[in-house]
Protein backbone atom coordinates (compact mmCIF):
# COMPACT_ATOMS: atom_id res chain seq x y z
CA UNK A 1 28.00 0.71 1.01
CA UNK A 2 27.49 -2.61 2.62
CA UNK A 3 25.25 -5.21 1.06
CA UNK A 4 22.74 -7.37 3.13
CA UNK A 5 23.16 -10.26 2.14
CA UNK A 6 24.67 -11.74 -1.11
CA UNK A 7 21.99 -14.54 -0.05
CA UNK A 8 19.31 -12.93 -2.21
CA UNK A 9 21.50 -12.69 -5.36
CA UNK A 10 23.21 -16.21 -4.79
CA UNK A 11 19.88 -18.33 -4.57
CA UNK A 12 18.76 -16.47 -7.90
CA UNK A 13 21.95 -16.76 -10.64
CA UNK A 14 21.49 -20.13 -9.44
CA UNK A 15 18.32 -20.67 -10.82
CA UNK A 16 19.02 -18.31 -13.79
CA UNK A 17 23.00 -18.85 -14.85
CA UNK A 18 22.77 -15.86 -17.01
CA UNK A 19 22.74 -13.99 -14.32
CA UNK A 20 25.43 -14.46 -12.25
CA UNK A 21 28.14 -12.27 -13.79
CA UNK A 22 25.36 -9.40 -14.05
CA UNK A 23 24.84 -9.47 -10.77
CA UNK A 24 28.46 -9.87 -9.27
CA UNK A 25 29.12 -6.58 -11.15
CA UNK A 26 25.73 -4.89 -9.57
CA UNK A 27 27.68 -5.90 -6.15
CA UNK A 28 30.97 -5.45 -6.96
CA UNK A 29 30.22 -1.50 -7.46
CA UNK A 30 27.69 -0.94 -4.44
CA UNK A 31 30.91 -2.44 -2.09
CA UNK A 32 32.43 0.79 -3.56
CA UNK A 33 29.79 3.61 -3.67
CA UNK A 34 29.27 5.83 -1.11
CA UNK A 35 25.48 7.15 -1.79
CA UNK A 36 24.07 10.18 -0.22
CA UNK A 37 20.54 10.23 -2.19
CA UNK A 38 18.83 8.78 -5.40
CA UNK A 39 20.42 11.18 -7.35
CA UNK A 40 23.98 9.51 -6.40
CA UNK A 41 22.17 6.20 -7.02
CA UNK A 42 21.57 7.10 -10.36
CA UNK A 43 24.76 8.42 -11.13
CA UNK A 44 26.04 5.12 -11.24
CA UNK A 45 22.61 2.97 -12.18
CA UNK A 46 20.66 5.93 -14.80
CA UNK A 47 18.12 3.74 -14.97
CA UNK A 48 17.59 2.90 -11.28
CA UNK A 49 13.90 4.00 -9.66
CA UNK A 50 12.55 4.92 -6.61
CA UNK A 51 9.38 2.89 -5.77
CA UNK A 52 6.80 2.92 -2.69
CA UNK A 53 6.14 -0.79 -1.63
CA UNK A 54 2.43 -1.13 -0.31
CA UNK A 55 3.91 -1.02 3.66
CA UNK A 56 5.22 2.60 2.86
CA UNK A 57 8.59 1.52 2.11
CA UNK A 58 11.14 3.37 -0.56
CA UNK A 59 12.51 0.76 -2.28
CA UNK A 60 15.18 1.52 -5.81
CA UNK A 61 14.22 -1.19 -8.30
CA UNK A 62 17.60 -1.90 -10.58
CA UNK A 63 17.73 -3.50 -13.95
CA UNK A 64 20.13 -5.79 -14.46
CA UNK A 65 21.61 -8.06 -17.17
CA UNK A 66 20.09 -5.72 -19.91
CA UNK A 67 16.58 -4.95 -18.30
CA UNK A 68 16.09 -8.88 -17.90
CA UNK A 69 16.05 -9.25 -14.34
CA UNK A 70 15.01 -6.58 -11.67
CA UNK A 71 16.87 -6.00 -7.86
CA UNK A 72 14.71 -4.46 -5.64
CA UNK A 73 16.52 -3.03 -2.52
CA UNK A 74 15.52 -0.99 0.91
CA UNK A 75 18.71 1.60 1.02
CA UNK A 76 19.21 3.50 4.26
CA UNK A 77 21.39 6.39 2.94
CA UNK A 78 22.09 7.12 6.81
CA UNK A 79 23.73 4.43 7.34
CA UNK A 80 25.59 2.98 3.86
CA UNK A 81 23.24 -0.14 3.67
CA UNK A 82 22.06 -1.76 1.37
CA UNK A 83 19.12 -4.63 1.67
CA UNK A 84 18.49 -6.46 -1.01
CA UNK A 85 14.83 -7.85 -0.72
CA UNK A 86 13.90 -9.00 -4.12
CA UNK A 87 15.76 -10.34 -7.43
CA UNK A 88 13.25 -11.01 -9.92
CA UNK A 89 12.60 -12.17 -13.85
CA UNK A 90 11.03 -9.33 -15.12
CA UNK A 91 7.79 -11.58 -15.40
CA UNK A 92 7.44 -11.81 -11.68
CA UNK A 93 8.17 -8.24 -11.36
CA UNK A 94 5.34 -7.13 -13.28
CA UNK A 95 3.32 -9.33 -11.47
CA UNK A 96 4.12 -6.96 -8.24
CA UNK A 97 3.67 -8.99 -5.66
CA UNK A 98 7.18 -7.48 -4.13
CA UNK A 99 5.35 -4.71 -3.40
CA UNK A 100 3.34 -6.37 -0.25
């Protein structure tokens, strides 16, 4: 897969330390999947779901760093990307405003 960008993840272990390694790992093993579907999605991430954003988007929400922090990404199976839109606390998550 290839990741747009490592931006997202950057700006946000910077503002939470803790999260850094967590998240190198999350992109560390999407360089090296090759998804076809969800179901190869959660094959590697169980715990990884597939949400509708308001604009009709499916977007796979990821835990990460034990369920603490949430990546929200826009996967185009068709085409090996990956766009990360959204790293959140879990607070922020919950407050849904990704969902716009």
């Amino acid at each position: 897969m290839r990741i747009i960008s490592l931006r997202p993840l950057r700006e946000f272990w910077e503002r939470h330390k803790d999260a850094e390694r967590p998240l190198r790992a999350w992109y560390r093993i999407v360089l090296g999947a090759e998804w076809k579907s969800i179901r190869d999605v959660r094959a590697t991430f169980p715990h990884a779901d597939g949400v509708e954003s308001d604009g009709g988007d499916t977007l796979t929400v990821f835990n990460i760093g034990g369920n603490k922090y949430r990546l929200i990404a826009r996967i185009r199976y068709d085409y090996q990307l990956v766009n990360v839109r959204f790293v959140l606390t879990h607070a922020e998550y919950d407050q849904g405003d990704w969902k716009e």
